[in-house]
PDB file of N, CA and C in Angstrom:
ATOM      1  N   UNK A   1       2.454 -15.799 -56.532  1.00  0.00           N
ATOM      2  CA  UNK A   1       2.915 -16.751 -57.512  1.00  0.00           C
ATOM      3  C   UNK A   1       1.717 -17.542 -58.035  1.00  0.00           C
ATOM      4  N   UNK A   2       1.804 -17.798 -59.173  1.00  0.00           N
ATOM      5  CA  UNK A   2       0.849 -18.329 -60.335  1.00  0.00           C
ATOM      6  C   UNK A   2       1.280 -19.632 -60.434  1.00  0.00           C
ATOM      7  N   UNK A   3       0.643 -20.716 -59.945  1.00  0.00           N
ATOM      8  CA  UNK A   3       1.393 -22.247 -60.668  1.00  0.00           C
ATOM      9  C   UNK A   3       0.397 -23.105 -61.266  1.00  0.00           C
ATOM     10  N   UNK A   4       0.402 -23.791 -62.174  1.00  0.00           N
ATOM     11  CA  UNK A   4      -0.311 -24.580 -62.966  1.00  0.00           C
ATOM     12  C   UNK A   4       0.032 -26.132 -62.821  1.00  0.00           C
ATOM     13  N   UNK A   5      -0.724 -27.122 -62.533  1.00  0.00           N
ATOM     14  CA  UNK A   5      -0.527 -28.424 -62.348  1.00  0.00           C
ATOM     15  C   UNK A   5      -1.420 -29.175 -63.643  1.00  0.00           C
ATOM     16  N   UNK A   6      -0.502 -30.157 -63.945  1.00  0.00           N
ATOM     17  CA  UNK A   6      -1.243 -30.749 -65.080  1.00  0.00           C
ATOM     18  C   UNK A   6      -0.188 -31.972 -64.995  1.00  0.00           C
ATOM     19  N   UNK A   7      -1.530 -33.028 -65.340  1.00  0.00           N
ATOM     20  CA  UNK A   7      -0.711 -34.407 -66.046  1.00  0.00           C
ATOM     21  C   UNK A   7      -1.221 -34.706 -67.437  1.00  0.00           C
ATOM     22  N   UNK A   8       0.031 -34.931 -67.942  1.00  0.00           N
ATOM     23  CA  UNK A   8       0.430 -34.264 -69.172  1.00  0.00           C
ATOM     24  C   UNK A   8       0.862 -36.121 -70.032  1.00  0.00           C
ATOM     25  N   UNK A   9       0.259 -36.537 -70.929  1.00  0.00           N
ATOM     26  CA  UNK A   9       0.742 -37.848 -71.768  1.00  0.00           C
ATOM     27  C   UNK A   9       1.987 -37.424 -72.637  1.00  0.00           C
ATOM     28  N   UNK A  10       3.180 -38.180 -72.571  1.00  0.00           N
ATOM     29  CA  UNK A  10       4.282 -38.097 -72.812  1.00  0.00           C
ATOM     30  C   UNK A  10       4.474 -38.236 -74.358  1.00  0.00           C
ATOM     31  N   UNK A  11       4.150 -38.065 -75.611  1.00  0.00           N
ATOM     32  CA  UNK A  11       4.267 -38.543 -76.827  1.00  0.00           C
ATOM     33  C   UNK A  11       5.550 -38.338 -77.340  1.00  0.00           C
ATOM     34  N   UNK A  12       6.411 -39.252 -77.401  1.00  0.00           N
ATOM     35  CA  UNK A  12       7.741 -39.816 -77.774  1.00  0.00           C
ATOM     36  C   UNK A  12       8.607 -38.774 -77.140  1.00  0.00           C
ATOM     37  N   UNK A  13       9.214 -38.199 -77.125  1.00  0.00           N
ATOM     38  CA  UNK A  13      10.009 -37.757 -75.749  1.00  0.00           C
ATOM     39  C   UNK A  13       9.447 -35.905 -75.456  1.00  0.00           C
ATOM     40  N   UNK A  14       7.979 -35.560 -76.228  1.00  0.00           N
ATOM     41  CA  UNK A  14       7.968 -34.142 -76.420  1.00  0.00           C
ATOM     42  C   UNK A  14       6.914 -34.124 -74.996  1.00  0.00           C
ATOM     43  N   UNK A  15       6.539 -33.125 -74.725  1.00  0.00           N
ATOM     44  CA  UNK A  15       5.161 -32.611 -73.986  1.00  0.00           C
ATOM     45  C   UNK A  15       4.430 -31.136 -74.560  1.00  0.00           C
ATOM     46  N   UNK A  16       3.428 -31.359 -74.312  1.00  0.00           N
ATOM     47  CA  UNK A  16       2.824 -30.127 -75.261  1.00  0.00           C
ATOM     48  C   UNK A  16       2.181 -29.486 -74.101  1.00  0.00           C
ATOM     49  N   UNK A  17       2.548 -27.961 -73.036  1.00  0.00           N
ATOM     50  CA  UNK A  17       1.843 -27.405 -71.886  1.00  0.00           C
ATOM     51  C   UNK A  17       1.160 -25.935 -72.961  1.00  0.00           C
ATOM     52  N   UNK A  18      -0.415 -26.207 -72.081  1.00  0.00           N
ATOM     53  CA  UNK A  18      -1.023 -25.369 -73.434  1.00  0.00           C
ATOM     54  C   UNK A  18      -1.541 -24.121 -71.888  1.00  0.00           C
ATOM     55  N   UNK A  19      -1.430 -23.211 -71.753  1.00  0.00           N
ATOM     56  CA  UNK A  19      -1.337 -22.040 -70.718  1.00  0.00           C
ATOM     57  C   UNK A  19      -2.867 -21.243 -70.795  1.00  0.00           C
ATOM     58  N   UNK A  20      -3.722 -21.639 -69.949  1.00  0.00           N
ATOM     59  CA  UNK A  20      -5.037 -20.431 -69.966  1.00  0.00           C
ATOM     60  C   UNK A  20      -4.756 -19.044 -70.051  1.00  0.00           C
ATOM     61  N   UNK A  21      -5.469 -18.751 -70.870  1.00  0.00           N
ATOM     62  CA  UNK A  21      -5.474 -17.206 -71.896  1.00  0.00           C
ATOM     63  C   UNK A  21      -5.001 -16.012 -70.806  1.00  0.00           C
ATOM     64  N   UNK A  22      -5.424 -16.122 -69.315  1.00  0.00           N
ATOM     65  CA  UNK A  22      -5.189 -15.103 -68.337  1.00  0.00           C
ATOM     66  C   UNK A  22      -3.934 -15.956 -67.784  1.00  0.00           C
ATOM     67  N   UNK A  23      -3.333 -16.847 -68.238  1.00  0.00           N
ATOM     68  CA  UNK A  23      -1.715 -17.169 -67.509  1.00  0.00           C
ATOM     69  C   UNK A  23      -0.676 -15.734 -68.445  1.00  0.00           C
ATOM     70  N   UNK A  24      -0.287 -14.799 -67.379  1.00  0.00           N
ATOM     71  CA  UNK A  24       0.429 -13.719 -68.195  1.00  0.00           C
ATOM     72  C   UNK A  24       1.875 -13.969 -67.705  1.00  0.00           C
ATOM     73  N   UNK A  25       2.776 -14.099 -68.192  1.00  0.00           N
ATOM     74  CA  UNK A  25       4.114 -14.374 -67.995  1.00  0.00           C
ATOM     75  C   UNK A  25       5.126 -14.306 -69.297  1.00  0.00           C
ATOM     76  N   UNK A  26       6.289 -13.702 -69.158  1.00  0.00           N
ATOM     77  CA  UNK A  26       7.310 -13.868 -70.203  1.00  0.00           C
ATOM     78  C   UNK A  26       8.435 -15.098 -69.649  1.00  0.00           C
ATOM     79  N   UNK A  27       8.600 -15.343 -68.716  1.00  0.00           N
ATOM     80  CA  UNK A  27       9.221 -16.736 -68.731  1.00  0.00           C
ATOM     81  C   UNK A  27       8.122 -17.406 -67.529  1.00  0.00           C
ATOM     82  N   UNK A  28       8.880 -18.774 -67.514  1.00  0.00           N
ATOM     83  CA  UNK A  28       8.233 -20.232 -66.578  1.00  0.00           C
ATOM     84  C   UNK A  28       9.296 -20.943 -65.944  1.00  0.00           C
ATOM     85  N   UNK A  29       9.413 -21.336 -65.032  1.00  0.00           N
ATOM     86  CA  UNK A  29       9.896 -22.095 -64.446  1.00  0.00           C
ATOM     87  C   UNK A  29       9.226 -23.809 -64.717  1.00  0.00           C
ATOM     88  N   UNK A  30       9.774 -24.736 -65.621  1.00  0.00           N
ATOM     89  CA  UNK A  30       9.283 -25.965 -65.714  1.00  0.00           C
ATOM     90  C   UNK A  30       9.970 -27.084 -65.208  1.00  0.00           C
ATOM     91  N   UNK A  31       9.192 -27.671 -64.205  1.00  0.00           N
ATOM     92  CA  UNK A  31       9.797 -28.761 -63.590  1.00  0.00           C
ATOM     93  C   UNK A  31       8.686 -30.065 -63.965  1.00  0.00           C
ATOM     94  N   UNK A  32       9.514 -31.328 -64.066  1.00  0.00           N
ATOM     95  CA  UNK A  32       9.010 -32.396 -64.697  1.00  0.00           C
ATOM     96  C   UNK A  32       9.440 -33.573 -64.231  1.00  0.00           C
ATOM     97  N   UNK A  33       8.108 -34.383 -63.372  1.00  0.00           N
ATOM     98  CA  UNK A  33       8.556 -35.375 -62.296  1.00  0.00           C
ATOM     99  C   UNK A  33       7.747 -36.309 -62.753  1.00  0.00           C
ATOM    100  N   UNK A  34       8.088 -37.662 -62.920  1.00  0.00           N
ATOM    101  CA  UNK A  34       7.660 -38.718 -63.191  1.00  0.00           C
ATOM    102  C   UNK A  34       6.337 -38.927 -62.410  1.00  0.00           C
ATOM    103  N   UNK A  35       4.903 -38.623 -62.681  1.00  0.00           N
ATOM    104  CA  UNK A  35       3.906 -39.374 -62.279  1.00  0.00           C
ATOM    105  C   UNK A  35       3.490 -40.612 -61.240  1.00  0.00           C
ATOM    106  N   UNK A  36       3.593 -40.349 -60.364  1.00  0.00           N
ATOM    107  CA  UNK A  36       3.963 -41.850 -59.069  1.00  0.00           C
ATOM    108  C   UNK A  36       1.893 -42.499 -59.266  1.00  0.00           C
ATOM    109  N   UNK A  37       2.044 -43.503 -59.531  1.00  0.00           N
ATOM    110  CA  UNK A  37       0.478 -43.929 -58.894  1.00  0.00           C
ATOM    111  C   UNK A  37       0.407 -43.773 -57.689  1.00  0.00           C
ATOM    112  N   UNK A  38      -0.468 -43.081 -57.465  1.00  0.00           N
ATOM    113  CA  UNK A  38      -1.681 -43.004 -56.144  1.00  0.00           C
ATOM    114  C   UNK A  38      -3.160 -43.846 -55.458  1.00  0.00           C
ATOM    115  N   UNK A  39      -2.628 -44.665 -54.529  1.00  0.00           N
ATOM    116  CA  UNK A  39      -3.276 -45.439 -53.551  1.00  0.00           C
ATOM    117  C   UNK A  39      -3.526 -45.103 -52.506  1.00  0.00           C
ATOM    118  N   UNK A  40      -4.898 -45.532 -52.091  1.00  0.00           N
ATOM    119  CA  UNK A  40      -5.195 -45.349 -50.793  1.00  0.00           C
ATOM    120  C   UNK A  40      -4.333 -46.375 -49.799  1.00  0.00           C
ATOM    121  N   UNK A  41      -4.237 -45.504 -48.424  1.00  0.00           N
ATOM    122  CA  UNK A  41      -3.567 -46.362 -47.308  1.00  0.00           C
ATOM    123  C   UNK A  41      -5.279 -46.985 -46.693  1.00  0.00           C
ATOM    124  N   UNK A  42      -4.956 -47.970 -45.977  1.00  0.00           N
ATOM    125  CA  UNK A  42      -5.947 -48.872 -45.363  1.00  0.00           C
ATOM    126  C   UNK A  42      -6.794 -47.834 -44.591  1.00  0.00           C
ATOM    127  N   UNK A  43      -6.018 -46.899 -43.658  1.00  0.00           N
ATOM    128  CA  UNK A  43      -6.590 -46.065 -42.910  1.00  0.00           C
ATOM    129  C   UNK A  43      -7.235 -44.814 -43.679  1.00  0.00           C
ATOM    130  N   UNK A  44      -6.952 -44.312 -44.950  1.00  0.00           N
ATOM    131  CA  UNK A  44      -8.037 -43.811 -46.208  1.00  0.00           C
ATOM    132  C   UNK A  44      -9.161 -44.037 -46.077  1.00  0.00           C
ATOM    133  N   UNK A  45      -9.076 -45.449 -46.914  1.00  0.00           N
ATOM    134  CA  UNK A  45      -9.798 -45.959 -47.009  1.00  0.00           C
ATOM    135  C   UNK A  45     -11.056 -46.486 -46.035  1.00  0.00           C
ATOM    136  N   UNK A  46     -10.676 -46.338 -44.589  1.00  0.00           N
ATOM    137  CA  UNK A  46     -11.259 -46.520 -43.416  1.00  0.00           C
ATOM    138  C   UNK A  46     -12.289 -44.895 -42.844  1.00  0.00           C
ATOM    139  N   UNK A  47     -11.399 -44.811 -43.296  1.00  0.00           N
ATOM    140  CA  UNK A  47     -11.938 -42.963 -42.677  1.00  0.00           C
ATOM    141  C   UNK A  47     -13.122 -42.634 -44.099  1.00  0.00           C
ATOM    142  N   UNK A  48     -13.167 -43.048 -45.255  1.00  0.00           N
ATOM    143  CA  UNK A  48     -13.700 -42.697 -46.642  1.00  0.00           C
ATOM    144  C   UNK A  48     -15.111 -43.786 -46.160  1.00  0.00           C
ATOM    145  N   UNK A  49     -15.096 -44.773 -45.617  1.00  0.00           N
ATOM    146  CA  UNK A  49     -16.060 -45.669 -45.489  1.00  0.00           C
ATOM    147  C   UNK A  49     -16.840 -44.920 -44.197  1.00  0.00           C
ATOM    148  N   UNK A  50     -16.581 -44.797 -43.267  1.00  0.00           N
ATOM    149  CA  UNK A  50     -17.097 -43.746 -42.477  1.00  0.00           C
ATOM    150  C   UNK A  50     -18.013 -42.886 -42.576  1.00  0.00           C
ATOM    151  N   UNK A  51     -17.538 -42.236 -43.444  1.00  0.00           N
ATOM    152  CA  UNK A  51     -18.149 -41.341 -44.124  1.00  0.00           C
ATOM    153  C   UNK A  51     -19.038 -41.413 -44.572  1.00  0.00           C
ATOM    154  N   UNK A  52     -19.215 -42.189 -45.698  1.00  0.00           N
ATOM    155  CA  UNK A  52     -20.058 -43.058 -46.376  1.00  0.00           C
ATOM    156  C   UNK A  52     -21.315 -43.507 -45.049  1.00  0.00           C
ATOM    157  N   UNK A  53     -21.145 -43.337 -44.188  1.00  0.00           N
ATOM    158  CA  UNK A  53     -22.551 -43.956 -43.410  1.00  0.00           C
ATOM    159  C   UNK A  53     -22.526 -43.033 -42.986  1.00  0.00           C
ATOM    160  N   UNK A  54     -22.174 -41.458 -42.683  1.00  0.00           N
ATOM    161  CA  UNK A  54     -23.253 -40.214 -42.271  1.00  0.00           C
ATOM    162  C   UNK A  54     -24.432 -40.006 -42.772  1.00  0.00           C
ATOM    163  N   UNK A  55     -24.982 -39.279 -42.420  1.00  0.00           N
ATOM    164  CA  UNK A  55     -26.213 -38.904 -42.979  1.00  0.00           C
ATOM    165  C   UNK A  55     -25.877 -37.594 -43.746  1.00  0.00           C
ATOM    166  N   UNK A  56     -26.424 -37.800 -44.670  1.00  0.00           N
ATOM    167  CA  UNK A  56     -26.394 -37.000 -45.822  1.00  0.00           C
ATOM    168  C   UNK A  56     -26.662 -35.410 -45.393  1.00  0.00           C
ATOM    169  N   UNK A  57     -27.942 -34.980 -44.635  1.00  0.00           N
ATOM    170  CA  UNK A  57     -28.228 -33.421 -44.160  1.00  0.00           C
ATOM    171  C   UNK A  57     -27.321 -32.577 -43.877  1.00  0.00           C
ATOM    172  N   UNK A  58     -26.154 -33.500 -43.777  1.00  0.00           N
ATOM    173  CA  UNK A  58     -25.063 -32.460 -42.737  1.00  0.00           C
ATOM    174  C   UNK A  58     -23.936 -31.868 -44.236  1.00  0.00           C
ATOM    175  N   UNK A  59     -23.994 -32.075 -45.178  1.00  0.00           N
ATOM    176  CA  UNK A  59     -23.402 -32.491 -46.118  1.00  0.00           C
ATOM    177  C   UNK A  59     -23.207 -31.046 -46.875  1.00  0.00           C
ATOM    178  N   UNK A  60     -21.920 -30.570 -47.135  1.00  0.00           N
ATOM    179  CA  UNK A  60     -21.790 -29.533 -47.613  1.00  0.00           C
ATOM    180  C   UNK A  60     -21.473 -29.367 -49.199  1.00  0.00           C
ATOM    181  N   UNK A  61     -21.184 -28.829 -49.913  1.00  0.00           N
ATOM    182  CA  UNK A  61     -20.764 -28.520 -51.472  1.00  0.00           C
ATOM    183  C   UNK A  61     -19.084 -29.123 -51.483  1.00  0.00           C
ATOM    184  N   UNK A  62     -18.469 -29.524 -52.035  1.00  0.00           N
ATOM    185  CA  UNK A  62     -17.476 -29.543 -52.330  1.00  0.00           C
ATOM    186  C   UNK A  62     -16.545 -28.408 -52.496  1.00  0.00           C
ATOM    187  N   UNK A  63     -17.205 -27.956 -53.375  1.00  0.00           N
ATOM    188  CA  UNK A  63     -16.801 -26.014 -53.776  1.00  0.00           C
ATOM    189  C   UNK A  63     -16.632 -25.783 -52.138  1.00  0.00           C
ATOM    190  N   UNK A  64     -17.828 -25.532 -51.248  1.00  0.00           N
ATOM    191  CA  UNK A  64     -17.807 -24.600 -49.986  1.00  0.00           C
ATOM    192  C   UNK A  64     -16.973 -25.300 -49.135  1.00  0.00           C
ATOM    193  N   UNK A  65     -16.653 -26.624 -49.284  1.00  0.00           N
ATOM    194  CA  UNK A  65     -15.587 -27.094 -48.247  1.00  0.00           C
ATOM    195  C   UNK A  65     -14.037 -26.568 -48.516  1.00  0.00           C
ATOM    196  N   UNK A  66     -13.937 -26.408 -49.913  1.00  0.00           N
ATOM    197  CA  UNK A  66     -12.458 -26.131 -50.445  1.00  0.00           C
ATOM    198  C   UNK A  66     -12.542 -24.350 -49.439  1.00  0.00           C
ATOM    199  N   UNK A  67     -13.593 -23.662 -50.102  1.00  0.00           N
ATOM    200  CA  UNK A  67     -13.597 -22.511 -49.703  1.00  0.00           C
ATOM    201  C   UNK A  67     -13.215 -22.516 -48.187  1.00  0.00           C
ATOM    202  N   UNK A  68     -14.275 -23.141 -47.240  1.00  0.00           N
ATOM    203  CA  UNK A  68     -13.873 -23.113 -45.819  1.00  0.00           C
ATOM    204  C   UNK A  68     -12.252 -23.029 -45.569  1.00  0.00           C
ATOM    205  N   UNK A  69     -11.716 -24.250 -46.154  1.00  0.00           N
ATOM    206  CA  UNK A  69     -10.187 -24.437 -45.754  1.00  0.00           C
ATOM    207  C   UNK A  69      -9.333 -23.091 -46.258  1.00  0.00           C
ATOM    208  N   UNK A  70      -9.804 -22.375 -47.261  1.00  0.00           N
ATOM    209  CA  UNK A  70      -8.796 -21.782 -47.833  1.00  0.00           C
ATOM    210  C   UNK A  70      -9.254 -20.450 -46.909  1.00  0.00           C
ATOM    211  N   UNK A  71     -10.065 -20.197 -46.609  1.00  0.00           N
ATOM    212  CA  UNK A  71     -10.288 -19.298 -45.330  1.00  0.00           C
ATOM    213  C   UNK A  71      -9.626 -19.215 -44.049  1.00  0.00           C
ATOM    214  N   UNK A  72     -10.036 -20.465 -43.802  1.00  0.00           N
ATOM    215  CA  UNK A  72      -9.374 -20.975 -42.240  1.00  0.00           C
ATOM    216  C   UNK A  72      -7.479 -21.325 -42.299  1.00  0.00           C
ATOM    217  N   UNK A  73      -7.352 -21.291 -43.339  1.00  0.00           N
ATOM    218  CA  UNK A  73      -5.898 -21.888 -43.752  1.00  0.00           C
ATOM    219  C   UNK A  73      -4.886 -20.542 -44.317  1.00  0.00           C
ATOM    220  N   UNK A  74      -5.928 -19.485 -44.883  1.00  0.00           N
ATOM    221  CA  UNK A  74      -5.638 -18.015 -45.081  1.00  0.00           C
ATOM    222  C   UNK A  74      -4.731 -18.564 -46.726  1.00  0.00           C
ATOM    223  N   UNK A  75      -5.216 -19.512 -47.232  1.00  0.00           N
ATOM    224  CA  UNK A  75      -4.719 -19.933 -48.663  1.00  0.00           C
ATOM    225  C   UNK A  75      -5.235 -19.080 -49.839  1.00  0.00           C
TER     226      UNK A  75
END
């Protein structure tokens, strides 16, 4: 399964979903959920500061961390 995530600005009651050229499909399943704001919990934010005082050497790509998980996670 193929799914696409996007937040999308509402202009008067329409939405406009625009599909990358290799999305191949004759129908979609569209579901449409109100946008919740997203906050950090205290303990986030605790664990993110942490961080912030490692030392940098150990420090991997962003890209290669996603990769790791999706390996180890078989995603």
């Amino acid at each position: 399964m193929e799914a696409i995530r996007q937040y999308l600005k509402v202009k008067g009651r329409t939405l406009e979903v625009v599909l990358p050229d290799d999305f191949i499909a004759d129908e979609v399943e569209v579901i449409v959920l109100a946008k919740d704001g997203f906050e950090l919990t205290e303990e986030m934010k605790a664990t993110l500061n942490e961080r912030l005082n490692e030392p940098a050497e150990g420090y991997i790509t962003s890209e290669d961390s996603l990769n790791r998980l999706k390996k180890r996670n078989g995603l």
